[in-house]
PDB file of N, CA and C in Angstrom:
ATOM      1  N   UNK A   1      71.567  20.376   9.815  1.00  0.00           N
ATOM      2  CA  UNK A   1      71.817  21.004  11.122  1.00  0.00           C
ATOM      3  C   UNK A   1      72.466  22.374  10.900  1.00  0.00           C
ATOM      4  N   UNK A   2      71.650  23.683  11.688  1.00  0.00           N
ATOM      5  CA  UNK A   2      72.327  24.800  11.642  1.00  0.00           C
ATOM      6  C   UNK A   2      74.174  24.929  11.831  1.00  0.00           C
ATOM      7  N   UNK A   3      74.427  25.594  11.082  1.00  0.00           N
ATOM      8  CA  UNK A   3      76.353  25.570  11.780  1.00  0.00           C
ATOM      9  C   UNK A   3      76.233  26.157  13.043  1.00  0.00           C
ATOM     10  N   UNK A   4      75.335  27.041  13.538  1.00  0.00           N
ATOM     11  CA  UNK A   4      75.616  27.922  14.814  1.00  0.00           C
ATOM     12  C   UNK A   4      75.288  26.785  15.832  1.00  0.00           C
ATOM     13  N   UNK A   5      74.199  25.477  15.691  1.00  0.00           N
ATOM     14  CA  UNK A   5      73.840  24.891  16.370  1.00  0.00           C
ATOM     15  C   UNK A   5      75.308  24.142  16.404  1.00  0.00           C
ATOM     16  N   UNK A   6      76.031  23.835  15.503  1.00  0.00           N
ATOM     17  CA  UNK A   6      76.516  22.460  15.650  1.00  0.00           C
ATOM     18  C   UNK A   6      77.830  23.124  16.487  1.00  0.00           C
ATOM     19  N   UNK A   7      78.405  24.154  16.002  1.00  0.00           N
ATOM     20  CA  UNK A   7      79.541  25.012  16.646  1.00  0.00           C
ATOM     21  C   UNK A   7      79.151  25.402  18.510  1.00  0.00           C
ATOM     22  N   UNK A   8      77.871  25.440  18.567  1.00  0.00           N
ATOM     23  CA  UNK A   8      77.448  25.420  20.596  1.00  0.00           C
ATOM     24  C   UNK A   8      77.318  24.247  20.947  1.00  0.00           C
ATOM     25  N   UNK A   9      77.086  23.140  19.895  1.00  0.00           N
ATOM     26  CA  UNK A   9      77.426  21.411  21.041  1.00  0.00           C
ATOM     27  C   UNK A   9      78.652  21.741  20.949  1.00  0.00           C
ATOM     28  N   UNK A  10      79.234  21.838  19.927  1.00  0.00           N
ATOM     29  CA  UNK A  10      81.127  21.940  20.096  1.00  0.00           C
ATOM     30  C   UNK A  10      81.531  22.140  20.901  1.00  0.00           C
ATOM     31  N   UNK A  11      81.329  23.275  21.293  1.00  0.00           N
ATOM     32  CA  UNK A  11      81.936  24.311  22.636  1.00  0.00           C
ATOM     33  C   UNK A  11      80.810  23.314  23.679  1.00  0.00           C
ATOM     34  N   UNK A  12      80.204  22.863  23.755  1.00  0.00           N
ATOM     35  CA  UNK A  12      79.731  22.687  25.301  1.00  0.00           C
ATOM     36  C   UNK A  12      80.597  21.202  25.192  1.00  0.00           C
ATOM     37  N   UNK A  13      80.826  20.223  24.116  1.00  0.00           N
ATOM     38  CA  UNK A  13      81.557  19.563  24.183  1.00  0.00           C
ATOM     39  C   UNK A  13      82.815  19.579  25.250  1.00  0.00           C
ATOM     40  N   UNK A  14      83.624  20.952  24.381  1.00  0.00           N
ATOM     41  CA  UNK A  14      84.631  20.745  24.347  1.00  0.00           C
ATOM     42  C   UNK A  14      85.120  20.993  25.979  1.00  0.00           C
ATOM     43  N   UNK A  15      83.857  21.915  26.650  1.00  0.00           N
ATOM     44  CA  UNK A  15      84.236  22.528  28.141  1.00  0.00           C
ATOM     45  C   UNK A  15      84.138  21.353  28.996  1.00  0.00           C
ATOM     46  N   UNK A  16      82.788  20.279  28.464  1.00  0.00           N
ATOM     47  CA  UNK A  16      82.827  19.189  29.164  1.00  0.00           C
ATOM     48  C   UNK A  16      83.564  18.552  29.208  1.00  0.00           C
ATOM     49  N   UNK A  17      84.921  18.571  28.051  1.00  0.00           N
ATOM     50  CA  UNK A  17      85.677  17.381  28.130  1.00  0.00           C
ATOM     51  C   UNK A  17      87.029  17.816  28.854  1.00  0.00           C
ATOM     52  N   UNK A  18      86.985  19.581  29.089  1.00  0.00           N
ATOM     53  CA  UNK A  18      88.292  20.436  29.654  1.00  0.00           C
ATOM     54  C   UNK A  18      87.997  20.312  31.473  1.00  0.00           C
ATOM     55  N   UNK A  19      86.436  20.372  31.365  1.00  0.00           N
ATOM     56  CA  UNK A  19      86.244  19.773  33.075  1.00  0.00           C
ATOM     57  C   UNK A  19      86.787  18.744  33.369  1.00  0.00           C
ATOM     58  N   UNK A  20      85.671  17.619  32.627  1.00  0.00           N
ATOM     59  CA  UNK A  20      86.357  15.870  32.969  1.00  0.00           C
ATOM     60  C   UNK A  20      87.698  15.635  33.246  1.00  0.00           C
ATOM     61  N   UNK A  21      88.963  16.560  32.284  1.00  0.00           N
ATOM     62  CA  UNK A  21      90.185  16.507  32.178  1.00  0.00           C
ATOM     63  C   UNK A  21      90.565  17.215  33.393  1.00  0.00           C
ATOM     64  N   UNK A  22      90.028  17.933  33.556  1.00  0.00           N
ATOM     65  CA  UNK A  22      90.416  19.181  35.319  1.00  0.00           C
ATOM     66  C   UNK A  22      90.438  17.992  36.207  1.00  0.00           C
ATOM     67  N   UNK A  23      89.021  17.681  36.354  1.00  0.00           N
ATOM     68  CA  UNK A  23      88.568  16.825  37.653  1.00  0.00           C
ATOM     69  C   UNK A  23      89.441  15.160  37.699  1.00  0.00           C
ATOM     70  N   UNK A  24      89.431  14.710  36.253  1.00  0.00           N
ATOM     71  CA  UNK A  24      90.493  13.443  36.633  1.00  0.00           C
ATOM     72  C   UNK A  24      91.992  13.875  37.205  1.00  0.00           C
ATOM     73  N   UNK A  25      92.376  14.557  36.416  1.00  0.00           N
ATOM     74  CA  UNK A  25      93.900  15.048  37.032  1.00  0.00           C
ATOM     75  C   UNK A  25      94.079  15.389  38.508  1.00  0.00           C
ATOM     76  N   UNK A  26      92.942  15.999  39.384  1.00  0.00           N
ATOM     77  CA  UNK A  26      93.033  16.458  40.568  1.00  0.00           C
ATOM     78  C   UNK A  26      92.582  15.449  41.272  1.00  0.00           C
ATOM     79  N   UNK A  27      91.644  14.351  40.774  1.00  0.00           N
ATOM     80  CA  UNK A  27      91.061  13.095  41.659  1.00  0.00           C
ATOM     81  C   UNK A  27      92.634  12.163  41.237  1.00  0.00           C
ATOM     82  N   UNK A  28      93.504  11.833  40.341  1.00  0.00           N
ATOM     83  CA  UNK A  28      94.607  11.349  40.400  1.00  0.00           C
ATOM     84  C   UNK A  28      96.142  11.631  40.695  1.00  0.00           C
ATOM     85  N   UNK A  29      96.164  13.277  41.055  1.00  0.00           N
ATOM     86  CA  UNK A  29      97.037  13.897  41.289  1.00  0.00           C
ATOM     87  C   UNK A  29      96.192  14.703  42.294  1.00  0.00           C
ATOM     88  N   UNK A  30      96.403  14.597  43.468  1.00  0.00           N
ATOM     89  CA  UNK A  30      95.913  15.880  44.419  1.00  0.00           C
ATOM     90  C   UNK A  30      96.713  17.070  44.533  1.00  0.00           C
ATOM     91  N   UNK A  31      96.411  18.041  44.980  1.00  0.00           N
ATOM     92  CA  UNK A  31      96.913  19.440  45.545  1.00  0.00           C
ATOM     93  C   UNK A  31      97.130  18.896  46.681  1.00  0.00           C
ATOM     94  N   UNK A  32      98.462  19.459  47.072  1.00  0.00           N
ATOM     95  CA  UNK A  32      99.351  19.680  48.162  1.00  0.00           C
ATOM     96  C   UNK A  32      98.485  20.130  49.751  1.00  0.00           C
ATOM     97  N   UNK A  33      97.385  20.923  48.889  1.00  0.00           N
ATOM     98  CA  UNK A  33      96.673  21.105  50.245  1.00  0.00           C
ATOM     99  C   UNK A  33      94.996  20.491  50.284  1.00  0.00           C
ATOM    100  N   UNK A  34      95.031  19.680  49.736  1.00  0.00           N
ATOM    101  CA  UNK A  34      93.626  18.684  49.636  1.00  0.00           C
ATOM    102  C   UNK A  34      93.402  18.645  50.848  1.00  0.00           C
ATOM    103  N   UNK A  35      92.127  18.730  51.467  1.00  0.00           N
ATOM    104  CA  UNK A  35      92.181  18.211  53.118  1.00  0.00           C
ATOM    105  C   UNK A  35      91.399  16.763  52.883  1.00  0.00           C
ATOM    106  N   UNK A  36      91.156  16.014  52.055  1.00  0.00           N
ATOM    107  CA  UNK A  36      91.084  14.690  51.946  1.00  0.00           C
ATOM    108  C   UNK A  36      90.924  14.103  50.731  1.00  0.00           C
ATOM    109  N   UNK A  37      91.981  13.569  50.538  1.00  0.00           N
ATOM    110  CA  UNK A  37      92.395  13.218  48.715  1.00  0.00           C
ATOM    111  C   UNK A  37      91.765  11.657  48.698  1.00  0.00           C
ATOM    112  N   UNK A  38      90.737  11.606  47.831  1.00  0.00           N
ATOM    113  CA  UNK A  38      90.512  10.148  47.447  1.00  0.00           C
ATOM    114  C   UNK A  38      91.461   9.096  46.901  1.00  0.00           C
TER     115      UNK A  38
END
């Protein structure tokens, strides 16, 4: 496997896993101004 290939799953990895981490924290911790917090 190319390194350039394996270093762009990395990074798309790593953004997917900095989203997932965004979106759980805000679906388990809401903002103050959520207008409807699950």
């Amino acid at each position: 496997m190319p390194r350039l290939e394996l270093g762009a799953v990395r990074a798309t990895v790593r953004s997917a896993l900095r989203r997932l981490d965004t979106w759980t924290l805000s679906t388990m911790n809401p903002p103050a101004g959520a207008s409807h917090p699950r």
